[in-house]
Protein backbone atom coordinates (compact mmCIF):
# COMPACT_ATOMS: atom_id res chain seq x y z
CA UNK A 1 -11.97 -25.08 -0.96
CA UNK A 2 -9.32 -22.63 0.88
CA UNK A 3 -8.27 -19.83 -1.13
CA UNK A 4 -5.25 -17.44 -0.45
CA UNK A 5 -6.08 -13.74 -1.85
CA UNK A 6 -2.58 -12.23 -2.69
CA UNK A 7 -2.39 -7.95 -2.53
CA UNK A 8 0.41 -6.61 -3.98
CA UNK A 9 0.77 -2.95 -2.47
CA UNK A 10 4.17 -0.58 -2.15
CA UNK A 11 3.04 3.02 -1.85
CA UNK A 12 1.95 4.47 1.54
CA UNK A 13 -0.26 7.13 -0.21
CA UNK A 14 -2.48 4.41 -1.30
CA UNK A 15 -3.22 3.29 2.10
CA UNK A 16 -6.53 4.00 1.92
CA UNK A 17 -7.43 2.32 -0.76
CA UNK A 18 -5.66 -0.71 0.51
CA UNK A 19 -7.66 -0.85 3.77
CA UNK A 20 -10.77 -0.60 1.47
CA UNK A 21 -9.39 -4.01 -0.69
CA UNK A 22 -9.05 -5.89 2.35
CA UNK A 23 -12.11 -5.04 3.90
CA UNK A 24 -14.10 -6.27 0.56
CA UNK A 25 -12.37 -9.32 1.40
CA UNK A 26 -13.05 -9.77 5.03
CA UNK A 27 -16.86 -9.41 3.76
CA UNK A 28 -16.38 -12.40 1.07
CA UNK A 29 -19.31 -14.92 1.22
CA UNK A 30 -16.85 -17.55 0.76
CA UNK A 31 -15.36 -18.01 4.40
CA UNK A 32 -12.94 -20.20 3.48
CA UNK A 33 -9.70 -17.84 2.89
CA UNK A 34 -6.70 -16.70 3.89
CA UNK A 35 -5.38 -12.63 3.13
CA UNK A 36 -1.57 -12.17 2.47
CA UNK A 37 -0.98 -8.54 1.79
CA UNK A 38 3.10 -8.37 -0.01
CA UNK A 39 4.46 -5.28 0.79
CA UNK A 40 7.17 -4.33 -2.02
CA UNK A 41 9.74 -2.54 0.40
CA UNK A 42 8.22 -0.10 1.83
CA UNK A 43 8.77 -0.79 5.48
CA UNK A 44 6.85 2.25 7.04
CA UNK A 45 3.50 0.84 5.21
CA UNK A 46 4.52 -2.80 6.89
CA UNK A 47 4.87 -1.12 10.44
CA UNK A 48 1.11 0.26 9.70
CA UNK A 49 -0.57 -2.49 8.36
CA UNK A 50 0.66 -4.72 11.25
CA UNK A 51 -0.61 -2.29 14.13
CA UNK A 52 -3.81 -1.45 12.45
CA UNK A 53 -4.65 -5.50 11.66
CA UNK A 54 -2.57 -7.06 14.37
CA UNK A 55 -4.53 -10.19 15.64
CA UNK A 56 -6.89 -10.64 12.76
CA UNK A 57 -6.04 -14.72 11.75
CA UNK A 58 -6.84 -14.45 8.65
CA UNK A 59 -4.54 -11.60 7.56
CA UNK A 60 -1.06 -12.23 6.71
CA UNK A 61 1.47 -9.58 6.01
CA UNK A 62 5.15 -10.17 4.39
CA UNK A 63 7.75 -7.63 3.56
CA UNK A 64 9.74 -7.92 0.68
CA UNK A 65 13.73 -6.26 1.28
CA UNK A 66 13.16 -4.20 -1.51
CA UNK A 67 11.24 -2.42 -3.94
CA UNK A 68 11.32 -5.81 -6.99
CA UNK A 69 8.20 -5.18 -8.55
CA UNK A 70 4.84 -6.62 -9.26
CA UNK A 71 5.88 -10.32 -9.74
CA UNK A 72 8.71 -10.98 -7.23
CA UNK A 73 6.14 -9.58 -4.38
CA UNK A 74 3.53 -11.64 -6.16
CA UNK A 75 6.02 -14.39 -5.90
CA UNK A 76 6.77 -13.72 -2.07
CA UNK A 77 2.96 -14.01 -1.55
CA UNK A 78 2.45 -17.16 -3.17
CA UNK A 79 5.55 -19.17 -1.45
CA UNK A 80 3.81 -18.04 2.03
CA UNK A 81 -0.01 -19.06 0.90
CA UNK A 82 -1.56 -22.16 2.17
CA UNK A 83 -4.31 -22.69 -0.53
CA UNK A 84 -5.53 -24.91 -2.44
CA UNK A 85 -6.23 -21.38 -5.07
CA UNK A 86 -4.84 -18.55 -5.06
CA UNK A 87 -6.24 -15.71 -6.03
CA UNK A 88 -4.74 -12.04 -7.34
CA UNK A 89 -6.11 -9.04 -6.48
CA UNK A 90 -4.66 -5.23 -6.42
CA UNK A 91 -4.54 -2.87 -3.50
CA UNK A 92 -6.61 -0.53 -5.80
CA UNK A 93 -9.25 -2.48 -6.06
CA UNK A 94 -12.74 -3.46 -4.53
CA UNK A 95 -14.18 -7.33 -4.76
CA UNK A 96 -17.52 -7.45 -4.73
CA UNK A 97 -19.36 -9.58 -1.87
CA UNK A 98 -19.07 -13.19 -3.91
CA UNK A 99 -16.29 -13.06 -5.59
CA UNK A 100 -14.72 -15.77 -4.48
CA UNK A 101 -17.52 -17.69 -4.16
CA UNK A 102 -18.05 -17.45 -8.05
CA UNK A 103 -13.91 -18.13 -8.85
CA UNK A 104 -13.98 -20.96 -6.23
CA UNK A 105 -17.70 -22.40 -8.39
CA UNK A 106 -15.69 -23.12 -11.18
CA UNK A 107 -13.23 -24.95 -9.79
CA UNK A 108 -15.37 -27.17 -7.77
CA UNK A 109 -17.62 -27.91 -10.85
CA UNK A 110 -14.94 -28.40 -13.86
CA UNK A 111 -11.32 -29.24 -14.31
CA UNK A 112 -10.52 -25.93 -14.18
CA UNK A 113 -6.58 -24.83 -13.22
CA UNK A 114 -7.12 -21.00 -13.36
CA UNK A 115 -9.62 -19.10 -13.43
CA UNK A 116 -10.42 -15.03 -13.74
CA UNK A 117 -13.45 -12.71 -13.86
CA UNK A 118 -14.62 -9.43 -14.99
CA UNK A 119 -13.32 -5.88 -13.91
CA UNK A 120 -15.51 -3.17 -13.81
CA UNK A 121 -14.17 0.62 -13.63
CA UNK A 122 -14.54 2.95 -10.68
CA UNK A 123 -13.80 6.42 -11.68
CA UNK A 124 -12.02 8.65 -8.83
CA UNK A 125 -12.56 11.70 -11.23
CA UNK A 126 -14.72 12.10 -14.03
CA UNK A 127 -15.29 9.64 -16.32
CA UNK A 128 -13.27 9.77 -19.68
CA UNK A 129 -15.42 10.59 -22.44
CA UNK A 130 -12.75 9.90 -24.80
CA UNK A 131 -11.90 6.66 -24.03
CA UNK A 132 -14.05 4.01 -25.28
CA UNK A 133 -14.47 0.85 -23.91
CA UNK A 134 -12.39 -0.80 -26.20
CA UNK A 135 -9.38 0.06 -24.72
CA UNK A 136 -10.77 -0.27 -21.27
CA UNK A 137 -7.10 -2.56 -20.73
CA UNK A 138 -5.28 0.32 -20.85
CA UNK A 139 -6.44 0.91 -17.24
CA UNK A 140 -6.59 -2.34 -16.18
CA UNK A 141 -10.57 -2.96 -16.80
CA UNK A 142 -12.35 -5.58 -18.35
CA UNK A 143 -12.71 -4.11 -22.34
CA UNK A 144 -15.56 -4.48 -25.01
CA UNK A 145 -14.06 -7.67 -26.98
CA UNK A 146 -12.20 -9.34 -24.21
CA UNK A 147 -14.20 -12.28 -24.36
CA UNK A 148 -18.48 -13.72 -24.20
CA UNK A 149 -20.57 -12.44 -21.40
CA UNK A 150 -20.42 -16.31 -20.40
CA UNK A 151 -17.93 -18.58 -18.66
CA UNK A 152 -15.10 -19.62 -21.21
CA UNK A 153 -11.92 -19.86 -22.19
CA UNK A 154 -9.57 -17.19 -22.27
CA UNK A 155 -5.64 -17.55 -22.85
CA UNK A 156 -4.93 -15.00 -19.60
CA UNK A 157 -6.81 -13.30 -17.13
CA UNK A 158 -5.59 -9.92 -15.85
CA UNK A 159 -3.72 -8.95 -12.43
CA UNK A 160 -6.51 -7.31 -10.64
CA UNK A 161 -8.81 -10.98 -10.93
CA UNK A 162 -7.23 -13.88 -11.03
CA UNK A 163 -6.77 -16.86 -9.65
CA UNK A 164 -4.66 -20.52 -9.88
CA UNK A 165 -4.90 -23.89 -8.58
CA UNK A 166 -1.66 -24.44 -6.32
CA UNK A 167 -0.71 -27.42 -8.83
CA UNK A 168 0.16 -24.66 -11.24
CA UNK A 169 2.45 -23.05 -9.84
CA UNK A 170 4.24 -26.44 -8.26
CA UNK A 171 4.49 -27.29 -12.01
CA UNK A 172 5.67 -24.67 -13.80
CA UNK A 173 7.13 -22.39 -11.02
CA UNK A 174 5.81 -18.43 -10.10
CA UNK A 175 5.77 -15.64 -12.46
CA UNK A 176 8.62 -14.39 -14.43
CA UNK A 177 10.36 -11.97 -12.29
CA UNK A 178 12.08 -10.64 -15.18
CA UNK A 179 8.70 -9.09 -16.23
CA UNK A 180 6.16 -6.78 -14.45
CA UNK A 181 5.30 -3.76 -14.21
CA UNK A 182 7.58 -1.30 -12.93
CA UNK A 183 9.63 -3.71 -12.17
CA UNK A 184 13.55 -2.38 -11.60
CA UNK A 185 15.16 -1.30 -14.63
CA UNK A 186 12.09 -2.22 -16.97
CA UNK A 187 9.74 0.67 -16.92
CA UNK A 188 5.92 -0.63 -18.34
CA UNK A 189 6.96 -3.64 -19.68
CA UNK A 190 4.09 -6.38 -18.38
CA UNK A 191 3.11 -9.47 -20.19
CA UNK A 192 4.02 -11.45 -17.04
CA UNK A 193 0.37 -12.65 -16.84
CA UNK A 194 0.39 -13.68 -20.52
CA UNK A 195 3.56 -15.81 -20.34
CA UNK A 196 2.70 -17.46 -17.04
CA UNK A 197 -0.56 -18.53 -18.84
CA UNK A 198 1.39 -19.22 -21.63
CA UNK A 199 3.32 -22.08 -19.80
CA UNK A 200 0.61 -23.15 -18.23
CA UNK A 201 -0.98 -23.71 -21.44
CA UNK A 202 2.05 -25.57 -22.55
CA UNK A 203 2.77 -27.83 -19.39
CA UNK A 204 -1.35 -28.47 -18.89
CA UNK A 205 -3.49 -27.88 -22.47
CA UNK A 206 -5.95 -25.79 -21.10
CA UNK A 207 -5.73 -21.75 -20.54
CA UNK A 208 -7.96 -19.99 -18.04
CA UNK A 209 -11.80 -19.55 -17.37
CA UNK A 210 -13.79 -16.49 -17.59
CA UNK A 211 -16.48 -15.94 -15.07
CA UNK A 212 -17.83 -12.88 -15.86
CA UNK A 213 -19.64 -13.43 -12.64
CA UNK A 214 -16.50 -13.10 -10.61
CA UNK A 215 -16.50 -9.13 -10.07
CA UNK A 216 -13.78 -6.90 -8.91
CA UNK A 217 -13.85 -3.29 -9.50
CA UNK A 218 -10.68 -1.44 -10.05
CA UNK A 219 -10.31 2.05 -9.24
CA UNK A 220 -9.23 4.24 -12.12
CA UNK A 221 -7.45 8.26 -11.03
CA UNK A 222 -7.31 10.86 -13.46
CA UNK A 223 -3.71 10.34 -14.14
CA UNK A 224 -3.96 7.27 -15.79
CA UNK A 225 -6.57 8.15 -18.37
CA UNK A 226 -4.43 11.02 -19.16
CA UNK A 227 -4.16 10.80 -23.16
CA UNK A 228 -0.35 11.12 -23.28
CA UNK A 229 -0.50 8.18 -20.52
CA UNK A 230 -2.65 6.04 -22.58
CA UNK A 231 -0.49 6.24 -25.63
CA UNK A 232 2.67 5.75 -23.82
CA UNK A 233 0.89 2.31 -22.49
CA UNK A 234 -0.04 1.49 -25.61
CA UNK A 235 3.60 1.81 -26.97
CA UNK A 236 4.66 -0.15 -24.24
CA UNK A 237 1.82 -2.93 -24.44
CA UNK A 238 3.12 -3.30 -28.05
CA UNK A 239 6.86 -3.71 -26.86
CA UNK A 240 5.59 -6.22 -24.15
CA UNK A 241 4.13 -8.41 -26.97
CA UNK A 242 6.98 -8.00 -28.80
CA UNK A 243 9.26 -9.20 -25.78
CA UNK A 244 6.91 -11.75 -24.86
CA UNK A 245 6.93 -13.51 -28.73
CA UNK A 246 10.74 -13.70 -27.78
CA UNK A 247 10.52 -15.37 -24.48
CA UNK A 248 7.66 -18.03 -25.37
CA UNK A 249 8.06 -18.58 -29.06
CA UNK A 250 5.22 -20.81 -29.72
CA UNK A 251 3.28 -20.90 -32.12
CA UNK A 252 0.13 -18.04 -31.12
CA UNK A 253 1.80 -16.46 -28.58
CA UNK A 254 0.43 -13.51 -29.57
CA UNK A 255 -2.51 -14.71 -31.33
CA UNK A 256 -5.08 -13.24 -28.89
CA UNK A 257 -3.68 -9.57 -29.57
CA UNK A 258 -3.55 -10.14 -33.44
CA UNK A 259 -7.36 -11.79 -33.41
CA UNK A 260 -8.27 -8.50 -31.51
CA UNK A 261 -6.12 -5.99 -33.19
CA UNK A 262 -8.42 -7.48 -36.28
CA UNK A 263 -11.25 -6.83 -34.59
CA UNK A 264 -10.50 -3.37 -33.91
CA UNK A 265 -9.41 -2.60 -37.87
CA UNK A 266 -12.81 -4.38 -39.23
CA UNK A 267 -15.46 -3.82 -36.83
CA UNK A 268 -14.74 -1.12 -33.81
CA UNK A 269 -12.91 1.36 -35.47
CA UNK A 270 -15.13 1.96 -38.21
CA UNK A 271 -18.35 1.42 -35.82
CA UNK A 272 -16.84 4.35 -33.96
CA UNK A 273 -15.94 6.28 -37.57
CA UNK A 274 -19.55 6.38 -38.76
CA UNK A 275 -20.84 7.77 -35.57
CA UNK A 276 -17.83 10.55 -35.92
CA UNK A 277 -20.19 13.46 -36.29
CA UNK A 278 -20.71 13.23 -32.46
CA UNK A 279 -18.05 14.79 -30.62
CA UNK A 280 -17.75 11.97 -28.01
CA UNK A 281 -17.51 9.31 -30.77
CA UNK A 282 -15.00 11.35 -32.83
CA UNK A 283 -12.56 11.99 -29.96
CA UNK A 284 -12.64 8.14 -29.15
CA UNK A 285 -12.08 6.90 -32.94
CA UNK A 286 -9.31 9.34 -32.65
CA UNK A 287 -8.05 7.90 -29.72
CA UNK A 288 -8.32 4.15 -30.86
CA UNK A 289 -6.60 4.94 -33.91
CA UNK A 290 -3.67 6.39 -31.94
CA UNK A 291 -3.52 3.86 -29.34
CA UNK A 292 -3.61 1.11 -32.12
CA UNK A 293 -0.58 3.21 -33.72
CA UNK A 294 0.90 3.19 -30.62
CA UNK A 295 1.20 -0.51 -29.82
CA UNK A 296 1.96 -1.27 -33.51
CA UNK A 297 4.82 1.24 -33.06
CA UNK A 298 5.93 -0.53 -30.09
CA UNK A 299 5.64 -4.43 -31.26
CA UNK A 300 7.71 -3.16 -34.07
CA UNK A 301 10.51 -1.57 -31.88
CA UNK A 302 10.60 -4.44 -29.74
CA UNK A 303 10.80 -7.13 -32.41
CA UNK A 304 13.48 -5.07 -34.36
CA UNK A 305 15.62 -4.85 -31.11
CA UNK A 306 18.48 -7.29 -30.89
CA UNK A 307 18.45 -9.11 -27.26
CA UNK A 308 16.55 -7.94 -24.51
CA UNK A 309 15.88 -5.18 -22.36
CA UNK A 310 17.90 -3.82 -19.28
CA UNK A 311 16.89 -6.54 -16.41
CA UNK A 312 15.04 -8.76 -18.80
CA UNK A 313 16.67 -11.75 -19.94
CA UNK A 314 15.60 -14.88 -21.59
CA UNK A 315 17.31 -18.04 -19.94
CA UNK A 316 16.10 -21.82 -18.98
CA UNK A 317 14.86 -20.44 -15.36
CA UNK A 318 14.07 -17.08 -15.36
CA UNK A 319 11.09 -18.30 -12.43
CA UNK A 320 12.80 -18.77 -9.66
CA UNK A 321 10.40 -17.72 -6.84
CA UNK A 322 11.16 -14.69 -4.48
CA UNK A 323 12.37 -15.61 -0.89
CA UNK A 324 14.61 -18.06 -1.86
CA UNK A 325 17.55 -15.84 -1.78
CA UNK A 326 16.17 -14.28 1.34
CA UNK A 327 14.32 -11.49 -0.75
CA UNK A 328 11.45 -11.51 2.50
CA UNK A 329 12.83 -9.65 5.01
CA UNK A 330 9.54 -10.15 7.72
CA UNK A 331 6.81 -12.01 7.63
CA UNK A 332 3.73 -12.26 9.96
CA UNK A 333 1.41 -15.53 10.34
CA UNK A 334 2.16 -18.75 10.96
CA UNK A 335 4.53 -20.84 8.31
CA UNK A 336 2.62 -22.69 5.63
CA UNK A 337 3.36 -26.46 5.31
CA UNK A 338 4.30 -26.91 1.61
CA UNK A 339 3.77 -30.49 1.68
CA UNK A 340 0.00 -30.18 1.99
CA UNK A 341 -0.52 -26.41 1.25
CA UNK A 342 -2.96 -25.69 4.38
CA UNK A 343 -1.90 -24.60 8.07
């Protein structure tokens, strides 16, 4: 099975780590792949990635005109990928040596159409004693609650491990570009991984796998697990729910966040309160009850607000896919047939 890997990268100071992303995937046990790396307009990072992997076959590189955000250069890597998967993975992160092996085992052994796996933390500083493993999805990690330590069904699997058959995306078009984060004139709204899965769910009756043997690990700085960062993602996490209960109003939209927001209230919270004469354990209850605040505060604001958000619209095709209005400026590689999705 031939899998594109799609990197989504835009910032030159995070070269590094990108090189380090794309070398876990040169090392991939599963041979069978294809690397496009979408660079969200930033044209001095395209110039460097070309000379430094110039001539490798496997790696593809596309500039986007501009900077659009998380989904339109997601979008821009997905019209350019020949695979019969393909795979998500960020420029901050590190696959471990079978990754794809295990996403591409589930496909080849059920009727899978998507699949995801687990995200385990790599601290760059020191390791947050006050934020507890609950709310590990504030920094884009696999958290306590997320799902069985078993392959299952999940309703969405998160940007920096994921993967979809090409079918998917032939049926019910890319990701909304209205959505994303930092996307132009949106700030933290996200939720674009929810409501793609969303559709899916609608179009196919079946959400994604978990393979909690499928590893990435993300790199965590110290500025995100800053607390006033973690609350302001938490008020925006809450507003992204609220947004997305407008855009896809089905019936349990939002009924993974409202089965774990129980959770929270009836088992971790006061887990955490009756260890609360430990320092450790008191800070995190504190900080679970404030993030919880936090995204209640937010769902709130965002289902009290009339319309939508600055650059955020709901219409009949908000997925239209990014080069169609010539949104790649460059690409490297040779062009993909789309009529069999393989060079």
């Amino acid at each position: 099975m031939y899998v594109s890997v799609v990197i989504c990268t835009h910032d030159l100071r995070n070269y590094h780590n990108l090189v380090e992303a794309v070398g876990s995937l040169l090392e991939q046990t599963h041979r069978e792949r294809e690397i496009i790396v979408a660079v969200d307009g930033n044209h001095d990072l395209y110039a460097r990635f070309l000379e430094d992997y110039r001539g490798n076959g496997i790696i593809k590189a596309i500039l986007l005109k501009e900077n659009k955000g998380v989904s339109e250069a997601r979008n821009a890597g997905i019209q350019e990928a020949g695979g019969d998967v393909i795979a998500f993975m960020d420029d901050d992160a590190v696959a471990s040596r079978e990754w794809l092996e295990n996403l591409v085992a589930i496909y080849e052994t059920s009727n899978a159409l998507a699949v995801g796996g687990k995200i385990l933390p790599i601290w760059t500083g020191s390791t947050p004693d006050y934020l507890p493993e609950e709310l590990y999805w504030l920094v884009g990690v696999t958290h306590s609650g997320f799902a069985e330590d078993k392959v299952t069904e999940v309703r969405n699997a998160f940007g920096p491990n994921m993967s979809f058959r090409r079918e998917v995306f032939q049926t019910i078009g890319p990701f909304n570009n209205n959505l994303g984060f930092a996307h132009k004139n949106a700030g933290y709204l996200q939720a674009e991984e929810a409501e793609l899965a969303l559709r899916m769910k609608q179009a196919f009756g079946r959400g994604v796998m978990y393979n909690p043997r499928a590893i990435v690990y993300h790199k965590v700085p110290q500025a995100k697990v800053k607390v006033r960062i973690l609350l302001k993602r938490s008020f925006y996490q809450g507003y992204s729910k609220a947004l997305l209960r407008k855009l896809n109003d089905t019936a349990g939209s939002v009924a993974t966040e409202k089965n774990y927001l129980k959770s929270l209230l009836l088992r971790y919270i006061p887990q955490r309160l009756k260890r609360a004469y430990r320092l450790t354990e008191l800070k995190k209850a504190f900080l679970l009850i404030a993030s919880v605040t936090g995204v209640g505060l937010g769902f709130a604001c965002g289902s009290l607000r009339k319309g939508f958000p600055a650059g955020v619209q709901k219409s009949d095709n908000p997925h239209t896919g990014a080069g169609q209005d010539g949104t790649i400026l460059y690409y490297s590689g040779p062009k993909v047939s789309s009529d069999t999705g393989r060079k």
